[in-house]
Protein backbone atom coordinates (compact mmCIF):
# COMPACT_ATOMS: atom_id res chain seq x y z
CA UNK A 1 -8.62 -52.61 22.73
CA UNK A 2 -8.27 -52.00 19.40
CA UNK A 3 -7.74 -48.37 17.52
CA UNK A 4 -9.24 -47.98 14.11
CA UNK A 5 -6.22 -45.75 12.22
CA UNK A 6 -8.92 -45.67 8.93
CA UNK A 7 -10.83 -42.50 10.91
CA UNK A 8 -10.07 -39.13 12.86
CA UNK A 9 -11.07 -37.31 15.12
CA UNK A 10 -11.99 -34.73 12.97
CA UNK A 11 -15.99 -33.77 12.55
CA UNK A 12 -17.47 -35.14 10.20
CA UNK A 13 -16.06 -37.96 9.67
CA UNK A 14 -17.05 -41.25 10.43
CA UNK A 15 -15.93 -44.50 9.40
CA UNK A 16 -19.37 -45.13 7.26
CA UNK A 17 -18.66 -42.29 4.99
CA UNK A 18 -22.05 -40.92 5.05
CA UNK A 19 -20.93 -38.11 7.11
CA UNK A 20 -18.11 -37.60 4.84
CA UNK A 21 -19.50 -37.05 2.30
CA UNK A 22 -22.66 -34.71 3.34
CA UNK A 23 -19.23 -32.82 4.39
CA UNK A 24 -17.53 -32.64 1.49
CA UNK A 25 -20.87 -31.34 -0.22
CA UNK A 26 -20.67 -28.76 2.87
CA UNK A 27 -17.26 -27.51 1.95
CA UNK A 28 -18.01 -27.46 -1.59
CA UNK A 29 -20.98 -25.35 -1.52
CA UNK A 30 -18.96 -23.19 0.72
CA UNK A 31 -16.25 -22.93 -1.53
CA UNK A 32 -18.50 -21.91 -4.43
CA UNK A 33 -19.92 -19.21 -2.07
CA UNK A 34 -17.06 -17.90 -1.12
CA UNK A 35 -15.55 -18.29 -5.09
CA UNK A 36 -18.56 -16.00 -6.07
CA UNK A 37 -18.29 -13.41 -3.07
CA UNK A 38 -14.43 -13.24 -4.18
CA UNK A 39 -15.43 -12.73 -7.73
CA UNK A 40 -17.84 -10.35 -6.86
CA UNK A 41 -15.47 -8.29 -4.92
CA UNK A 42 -13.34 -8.28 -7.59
CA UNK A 43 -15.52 -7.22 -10.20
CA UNK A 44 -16.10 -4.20 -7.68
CA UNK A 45 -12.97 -3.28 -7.35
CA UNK A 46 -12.07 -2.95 -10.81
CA UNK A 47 -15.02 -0.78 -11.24
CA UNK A 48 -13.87 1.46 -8.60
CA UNK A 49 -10.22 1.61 -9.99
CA UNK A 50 -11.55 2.52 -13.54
CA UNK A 51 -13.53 5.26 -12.55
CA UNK A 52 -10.64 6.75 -10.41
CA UNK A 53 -8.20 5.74 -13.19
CA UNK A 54 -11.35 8.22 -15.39
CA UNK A 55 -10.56 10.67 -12.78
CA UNK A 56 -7.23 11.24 -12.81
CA UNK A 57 -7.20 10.71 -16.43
CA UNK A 58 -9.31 13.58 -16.41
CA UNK A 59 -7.39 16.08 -14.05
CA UNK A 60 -3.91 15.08 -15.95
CA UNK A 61 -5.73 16.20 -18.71
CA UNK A 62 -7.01 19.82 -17.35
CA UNK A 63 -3.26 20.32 -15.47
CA UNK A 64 -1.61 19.88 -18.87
CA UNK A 65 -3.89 22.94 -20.53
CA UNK A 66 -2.70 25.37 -17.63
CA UNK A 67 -0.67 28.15 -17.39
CA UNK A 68 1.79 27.62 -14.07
CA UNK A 69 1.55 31.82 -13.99
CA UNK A 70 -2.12 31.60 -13.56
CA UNK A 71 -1.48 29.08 -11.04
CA UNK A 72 0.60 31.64 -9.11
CA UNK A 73 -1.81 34.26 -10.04
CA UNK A 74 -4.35 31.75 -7.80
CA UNK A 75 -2.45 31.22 -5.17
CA UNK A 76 -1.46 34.99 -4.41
CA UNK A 77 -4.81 35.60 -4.36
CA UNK A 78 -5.87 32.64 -1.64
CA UNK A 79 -3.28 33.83 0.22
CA UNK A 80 -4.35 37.70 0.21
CA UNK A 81 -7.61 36.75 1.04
CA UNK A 82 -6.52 33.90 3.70
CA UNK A 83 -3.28 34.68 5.25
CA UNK A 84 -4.22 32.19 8.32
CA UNK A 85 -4.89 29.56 6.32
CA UNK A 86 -1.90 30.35 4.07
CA UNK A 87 0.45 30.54 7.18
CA UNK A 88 -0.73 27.05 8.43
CA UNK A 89 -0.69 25.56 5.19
CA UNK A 90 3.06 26.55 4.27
CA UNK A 91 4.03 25.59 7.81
CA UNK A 92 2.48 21.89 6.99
CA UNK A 93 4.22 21.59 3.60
CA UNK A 94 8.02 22.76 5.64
CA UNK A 95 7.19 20.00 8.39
CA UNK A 96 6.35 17.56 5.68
CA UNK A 97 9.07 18.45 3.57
CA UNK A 98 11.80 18.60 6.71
CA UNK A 99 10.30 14.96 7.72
CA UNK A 100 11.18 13.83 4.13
CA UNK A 101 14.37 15.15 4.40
CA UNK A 102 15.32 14.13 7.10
CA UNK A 103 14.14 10.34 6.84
CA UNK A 104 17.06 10.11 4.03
CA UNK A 105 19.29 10.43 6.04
């Protein structure tokens, strides 16, 4: 009872090689597949970023041309017209801001 220690147990391989090697041709052509979906992805992503990069961009641009009194001028108004709303939304930014707070500590 001999044991061969030149293969595994592994598929795909065999000790003629001719399995071997139709796998490494496998896991080559998978590699390349997956190499061009990774690219791919990539390529999309930077897309993505540079048009939200555009975006803000953009908005820095039209909050630097603003006057903060017009701002205020806005936001009396919402809150005339929406005193719910404006209620809710002030009691969100105090939790948020009390959360912060107190997560320093």
């Amino acid at each position: 009872m001999s044991q061969s220690t030149t293969s595994s147990n592994f598929p795909g391989t065999s000790e003629s090689g001719e399995q071997s090697g139709s796998a490494a041709g496998t896991a080559t052509a998978l590699a390349q597949e997956y190499g061009g979906k990774i690219s791919d992805a990539a390529s999309q992503a930077k897309e993505f970023l540079s048009d939200k990069m555009s975006v803000v961009g953009d908005k820095v641009k039209d909050l630097q041309n603003v006057d903060f009194g017009e701002i205020a001028e806005n936001a009396k108004d919402y809150a005339r017209n929406n005193p719910g709303q404006a209620i809710l939304i002030s009691a969100a930014a105090g939790l948020l801001v009390g959360l912060i707070l107190r997560g320093r500590r």
